[in-house]
Protein backbone atom coordinates (compact mmCIF):
# COMPACT_ATOMS: atom_id res chain seq x y z
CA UNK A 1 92.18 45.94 191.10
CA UNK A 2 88.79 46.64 189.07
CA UNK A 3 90.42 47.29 186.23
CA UNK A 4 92.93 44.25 186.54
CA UNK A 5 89.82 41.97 186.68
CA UNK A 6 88.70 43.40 183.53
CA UNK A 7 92.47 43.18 181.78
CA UNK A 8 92.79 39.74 182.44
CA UNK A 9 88.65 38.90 181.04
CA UNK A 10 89.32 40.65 178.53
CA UNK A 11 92.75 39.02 177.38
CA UNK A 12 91.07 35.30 177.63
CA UNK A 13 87.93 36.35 175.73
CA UNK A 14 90.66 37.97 173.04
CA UNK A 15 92.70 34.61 173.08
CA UNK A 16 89.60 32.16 172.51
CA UNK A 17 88.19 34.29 169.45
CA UNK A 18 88.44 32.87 166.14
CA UNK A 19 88.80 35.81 163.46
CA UNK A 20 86.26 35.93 160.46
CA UNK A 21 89.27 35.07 157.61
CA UNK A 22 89.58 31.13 159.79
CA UNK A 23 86.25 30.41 159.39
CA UNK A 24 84.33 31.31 156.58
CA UNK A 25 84.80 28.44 153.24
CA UNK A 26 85.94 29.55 150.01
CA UNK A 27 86.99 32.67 150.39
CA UNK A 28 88.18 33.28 147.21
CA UNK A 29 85.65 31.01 144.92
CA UNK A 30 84.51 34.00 142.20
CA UNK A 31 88.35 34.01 141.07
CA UNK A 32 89.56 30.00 142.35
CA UNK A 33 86.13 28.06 141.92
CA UNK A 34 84.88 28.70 138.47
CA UNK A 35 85.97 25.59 135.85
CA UNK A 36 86.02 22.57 133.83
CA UNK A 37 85.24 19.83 136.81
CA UNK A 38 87.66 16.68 136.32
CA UNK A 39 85.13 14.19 136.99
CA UNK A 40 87.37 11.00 138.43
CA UNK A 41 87.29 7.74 138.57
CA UNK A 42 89.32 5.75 141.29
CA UNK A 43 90.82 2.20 140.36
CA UNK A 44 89.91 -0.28 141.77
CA UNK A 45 91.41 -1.68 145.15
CA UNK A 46 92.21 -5.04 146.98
CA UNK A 47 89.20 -5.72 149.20
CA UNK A 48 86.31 -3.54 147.43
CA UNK A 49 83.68 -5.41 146.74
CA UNK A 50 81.97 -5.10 143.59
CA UNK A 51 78.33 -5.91 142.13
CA UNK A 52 79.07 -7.13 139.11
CA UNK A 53 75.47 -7.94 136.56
CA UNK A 54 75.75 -9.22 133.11
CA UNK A 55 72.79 -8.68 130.57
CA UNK A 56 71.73 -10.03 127.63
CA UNK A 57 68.79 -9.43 125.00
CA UNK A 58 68.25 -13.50 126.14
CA UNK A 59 67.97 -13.09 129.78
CA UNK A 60 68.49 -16.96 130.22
CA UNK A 61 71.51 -16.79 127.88
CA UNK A 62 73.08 -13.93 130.67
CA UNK A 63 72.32 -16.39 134.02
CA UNK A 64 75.35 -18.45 133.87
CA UNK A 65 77.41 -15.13 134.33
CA UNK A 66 76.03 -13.83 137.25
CA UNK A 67 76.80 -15.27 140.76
CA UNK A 68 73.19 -14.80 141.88
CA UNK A 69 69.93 -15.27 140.03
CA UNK A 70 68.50 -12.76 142.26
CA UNK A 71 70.75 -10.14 140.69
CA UNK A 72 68.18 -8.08 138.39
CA UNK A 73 66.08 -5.21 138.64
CA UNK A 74 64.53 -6.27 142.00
CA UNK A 75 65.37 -3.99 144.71
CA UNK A 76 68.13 -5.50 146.84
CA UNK A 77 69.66 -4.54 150.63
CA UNK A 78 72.85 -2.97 150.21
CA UNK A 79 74.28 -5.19 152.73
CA UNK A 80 72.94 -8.17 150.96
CA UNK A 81 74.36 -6.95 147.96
CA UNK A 82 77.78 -6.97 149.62
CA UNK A 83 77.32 -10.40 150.82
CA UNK A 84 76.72 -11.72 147.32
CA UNK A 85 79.44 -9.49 145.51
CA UNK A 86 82.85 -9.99 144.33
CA UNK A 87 85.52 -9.04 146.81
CA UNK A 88 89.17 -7.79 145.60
CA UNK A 89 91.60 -10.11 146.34
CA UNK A 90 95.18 -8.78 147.91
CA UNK A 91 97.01 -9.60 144.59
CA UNK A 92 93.73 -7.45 142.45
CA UNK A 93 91.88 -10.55 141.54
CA UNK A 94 88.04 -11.59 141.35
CA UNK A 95 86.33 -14.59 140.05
CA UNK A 96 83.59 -14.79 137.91
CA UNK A 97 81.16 -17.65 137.32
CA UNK A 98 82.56 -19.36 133.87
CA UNK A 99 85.08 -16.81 132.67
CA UNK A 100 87.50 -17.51 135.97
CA UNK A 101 89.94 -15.34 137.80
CA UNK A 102 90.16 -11.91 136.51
CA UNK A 103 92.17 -9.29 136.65
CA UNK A 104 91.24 -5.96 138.19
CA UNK A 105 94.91 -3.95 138.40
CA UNK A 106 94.65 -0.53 137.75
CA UNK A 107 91.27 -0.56 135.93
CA UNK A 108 88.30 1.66 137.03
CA UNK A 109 85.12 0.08 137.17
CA UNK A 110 84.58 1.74 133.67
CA UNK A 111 87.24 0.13 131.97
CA UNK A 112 86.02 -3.70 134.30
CA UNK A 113 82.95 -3.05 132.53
CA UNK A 114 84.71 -2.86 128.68
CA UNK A 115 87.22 -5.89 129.59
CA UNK A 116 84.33 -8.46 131.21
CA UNK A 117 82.37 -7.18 128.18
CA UNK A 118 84.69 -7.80 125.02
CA UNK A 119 85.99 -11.21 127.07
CA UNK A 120 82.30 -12.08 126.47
CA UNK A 121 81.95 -11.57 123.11
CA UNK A 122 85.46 -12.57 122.02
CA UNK A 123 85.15 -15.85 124.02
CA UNK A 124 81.89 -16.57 122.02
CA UNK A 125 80.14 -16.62 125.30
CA UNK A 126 77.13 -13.50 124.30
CA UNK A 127 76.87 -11.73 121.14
CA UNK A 128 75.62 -8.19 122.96
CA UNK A 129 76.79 -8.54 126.34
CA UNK A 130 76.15 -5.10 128.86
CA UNK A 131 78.31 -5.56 131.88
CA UNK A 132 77.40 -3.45 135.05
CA UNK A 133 80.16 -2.91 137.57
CA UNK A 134 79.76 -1.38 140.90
CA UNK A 135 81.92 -0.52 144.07
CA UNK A 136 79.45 -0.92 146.54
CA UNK A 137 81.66 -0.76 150.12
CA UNK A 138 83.24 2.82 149.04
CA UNK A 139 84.12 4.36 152.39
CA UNK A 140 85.70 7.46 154.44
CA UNK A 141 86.70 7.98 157.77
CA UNK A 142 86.54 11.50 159.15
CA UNK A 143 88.17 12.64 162.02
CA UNK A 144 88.62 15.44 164.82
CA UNK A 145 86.88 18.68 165.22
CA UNK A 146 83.45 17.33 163.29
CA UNK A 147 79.77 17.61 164.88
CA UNK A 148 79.60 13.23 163.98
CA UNK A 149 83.03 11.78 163.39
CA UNK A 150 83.24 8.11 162.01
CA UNK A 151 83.39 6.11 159.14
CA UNK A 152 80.98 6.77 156.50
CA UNK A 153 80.12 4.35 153.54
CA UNK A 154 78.81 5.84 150.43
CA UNK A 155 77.39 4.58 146.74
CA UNK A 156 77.90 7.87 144.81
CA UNK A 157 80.82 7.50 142.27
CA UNK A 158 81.93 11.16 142.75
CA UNK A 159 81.58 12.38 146.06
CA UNK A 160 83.20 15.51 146.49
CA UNK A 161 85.48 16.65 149.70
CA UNK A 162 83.04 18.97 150.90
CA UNK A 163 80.04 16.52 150.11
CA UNK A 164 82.16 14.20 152.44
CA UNK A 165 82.37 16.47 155.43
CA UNK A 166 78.68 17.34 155.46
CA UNK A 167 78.41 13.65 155.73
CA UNK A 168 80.28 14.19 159.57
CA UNK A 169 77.53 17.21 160.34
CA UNK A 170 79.74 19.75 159.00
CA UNK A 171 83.28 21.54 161.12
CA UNK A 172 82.68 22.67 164.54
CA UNK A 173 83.19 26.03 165.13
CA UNK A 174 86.17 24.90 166.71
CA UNK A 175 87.72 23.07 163.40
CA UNK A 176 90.95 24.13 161.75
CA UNK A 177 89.82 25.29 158.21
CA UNK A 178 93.22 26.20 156.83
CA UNK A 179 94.61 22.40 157.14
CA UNK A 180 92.26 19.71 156.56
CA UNK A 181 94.61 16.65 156.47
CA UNK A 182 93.71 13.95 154.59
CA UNK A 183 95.28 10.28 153.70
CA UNK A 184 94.87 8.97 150.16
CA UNK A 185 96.58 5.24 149.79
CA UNK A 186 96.39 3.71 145.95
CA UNK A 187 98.21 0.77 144.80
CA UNK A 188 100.16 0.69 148.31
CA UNK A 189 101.06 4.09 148.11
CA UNK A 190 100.10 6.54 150.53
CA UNK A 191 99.97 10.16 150.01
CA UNK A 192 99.20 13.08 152.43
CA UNK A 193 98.31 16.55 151.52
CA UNK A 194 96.93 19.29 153.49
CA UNK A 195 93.71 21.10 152.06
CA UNK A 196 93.16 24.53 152.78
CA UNK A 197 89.25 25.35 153.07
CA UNK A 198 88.96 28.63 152.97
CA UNK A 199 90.01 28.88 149.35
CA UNK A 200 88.67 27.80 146.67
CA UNK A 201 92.22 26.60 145.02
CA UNK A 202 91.72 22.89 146.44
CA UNK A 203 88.55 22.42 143.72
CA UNK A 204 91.04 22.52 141.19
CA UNK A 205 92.84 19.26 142.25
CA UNK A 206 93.25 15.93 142.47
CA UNK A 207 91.53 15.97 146.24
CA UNK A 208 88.03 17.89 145.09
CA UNK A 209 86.89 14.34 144.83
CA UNK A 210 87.39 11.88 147.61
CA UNK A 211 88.37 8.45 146.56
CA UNK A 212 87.60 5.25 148.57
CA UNK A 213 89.27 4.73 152.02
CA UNK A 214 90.07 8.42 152.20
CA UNK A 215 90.99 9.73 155.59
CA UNK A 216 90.19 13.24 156.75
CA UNK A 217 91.37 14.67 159.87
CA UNK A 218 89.90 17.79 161.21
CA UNK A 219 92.37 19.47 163.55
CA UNK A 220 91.49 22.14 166.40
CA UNK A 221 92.61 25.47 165.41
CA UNK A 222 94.49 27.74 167.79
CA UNK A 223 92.16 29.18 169.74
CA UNK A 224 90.82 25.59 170.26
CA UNK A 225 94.64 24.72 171.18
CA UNK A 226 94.77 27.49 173.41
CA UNK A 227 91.84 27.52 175.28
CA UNK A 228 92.03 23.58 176.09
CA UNK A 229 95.58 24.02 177.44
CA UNK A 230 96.44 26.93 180.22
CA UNK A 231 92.73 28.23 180.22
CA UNK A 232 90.40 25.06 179.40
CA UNK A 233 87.21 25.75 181.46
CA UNK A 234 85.13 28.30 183.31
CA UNK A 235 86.26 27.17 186.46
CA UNK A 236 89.84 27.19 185.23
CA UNK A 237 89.13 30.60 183.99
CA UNK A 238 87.70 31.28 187.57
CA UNK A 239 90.87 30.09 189.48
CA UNK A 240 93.26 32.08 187.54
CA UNK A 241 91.11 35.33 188.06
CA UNK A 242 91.02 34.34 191.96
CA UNK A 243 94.49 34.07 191.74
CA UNK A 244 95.41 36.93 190.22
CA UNK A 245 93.73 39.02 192.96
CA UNK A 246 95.02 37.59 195.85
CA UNK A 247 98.72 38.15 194.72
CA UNK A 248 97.22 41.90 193.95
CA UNK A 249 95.57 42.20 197.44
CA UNK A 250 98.79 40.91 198.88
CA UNK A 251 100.87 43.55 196.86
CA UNK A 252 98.67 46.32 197.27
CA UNK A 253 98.48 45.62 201.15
């Protein structure tokens, strides 16, 4: 009966261990993670909002262009700043002060910045306009077996996947590495891939670097799976053992 006890510890403590291979990152990164990185840049989005500044060697000539005079090199609130800034509209629209609705489909905020800028100087509007363009509501949502799950809003314009998850405190112990899933939708599209973290391969792809609205779903890994099923809890654990040896003292009687 002793050694039944000990069996049947034994076999749960066996069945709730994660092996060294499911946990450890980037397993393989001396032959997978050394490269060229592939900086991207996302396009822009309906509903980001943008912070969009135009400059000028005349300051006073630049005004006119901007939405707010407080734009500028004073420190602003970010959530001010979203307040005041241009937001996407469904059909990839903003509107500027003078120049009128513009279009924002499939441009990054790179190539906003070139097309506000030669529509300025074309136009006759500023000889030596500088256009700044931001995405300033860039966010992620990360999900499942995470120390702080939630959504998590960002300025960075490459932020990459891992960069992301230390954002949610990191996995848990209890956190599938092998198949991060993650949601990617772009120009009404949505894509799903699963992201395997402990090789390096994924740093070599199109999901190294998150991209706004990004969804990231941690699931539990087996032993996780396992353990919150049949055998969830100490006291679980405990009423299985206690059952065990009554059927034995019953048999052995």
């Amino acid at each position: 009966m002793k050694h039944l006890l000990l069996v049947v510890t034994a076999l749960f403590f066996l069945n709730s261990c994660a092996s060294k291979k499911e946990v450890l990152y980037l397993q393989d990164i001396d032959t997978h993670g050394v490269g060229t990185i592939d900086y991207q840049s996302a396009t822009i989005q309906p509903n980001d909002i943008l912070k969009i500044t135009v400059e000028s060697l005349s300051p006073e000539a630049a005004l006119p262009y901007n939405r707010s005079v407080a734009q500028g090199n004073m420190p602003r609130d970010l959530e001010l700043m979203r307040l005041d800034g241009y937001v996407v509209s469904l059909n990839n629209t903003i509107s500027m002060p003078v120049l009128g609705e513009l279009s924002t489909r499939n441009k990054t905020t790179r190539e906003l910045e070139e097309f506000i800028s030669n529509k300025l100087i074309s136009g006759g509007h500023l000889t030596d306009a500088r256009v700044d363009v931001r995405l300033i509501n860039a966010k992620v949502t990360i999900l499942g077996e995470v120390n702080k799950p939630g959504t998590f809003t960002y300025t960075e314009q490459n932020m990459t996947l891992l960069q992301a998850l230390g954002l949610a405190g990191d996995l848990t112990i209890n956190g599938e590495r092998k198949d991060i899933l993650m949601t990617r939708e772009v120009d009404g599209v949505r894509k799903v891939t699963h992201i395997d973290l402990t090789s390096a391969e994924f740093m070599n792809s199109e999901y190294y670097f998150i991209k706004p609205n990004d969804l990231i779903v941690v699931n539990p890994n087996n032993p996780k799976v396992k353990s919150s099923g049949f055998i969830g809890n100490v006291g679980t654990v405990a009423t299985v053992i206690s059952l065990v040896l009554s059927i034995t003292i019953l048999l052995t009687r």
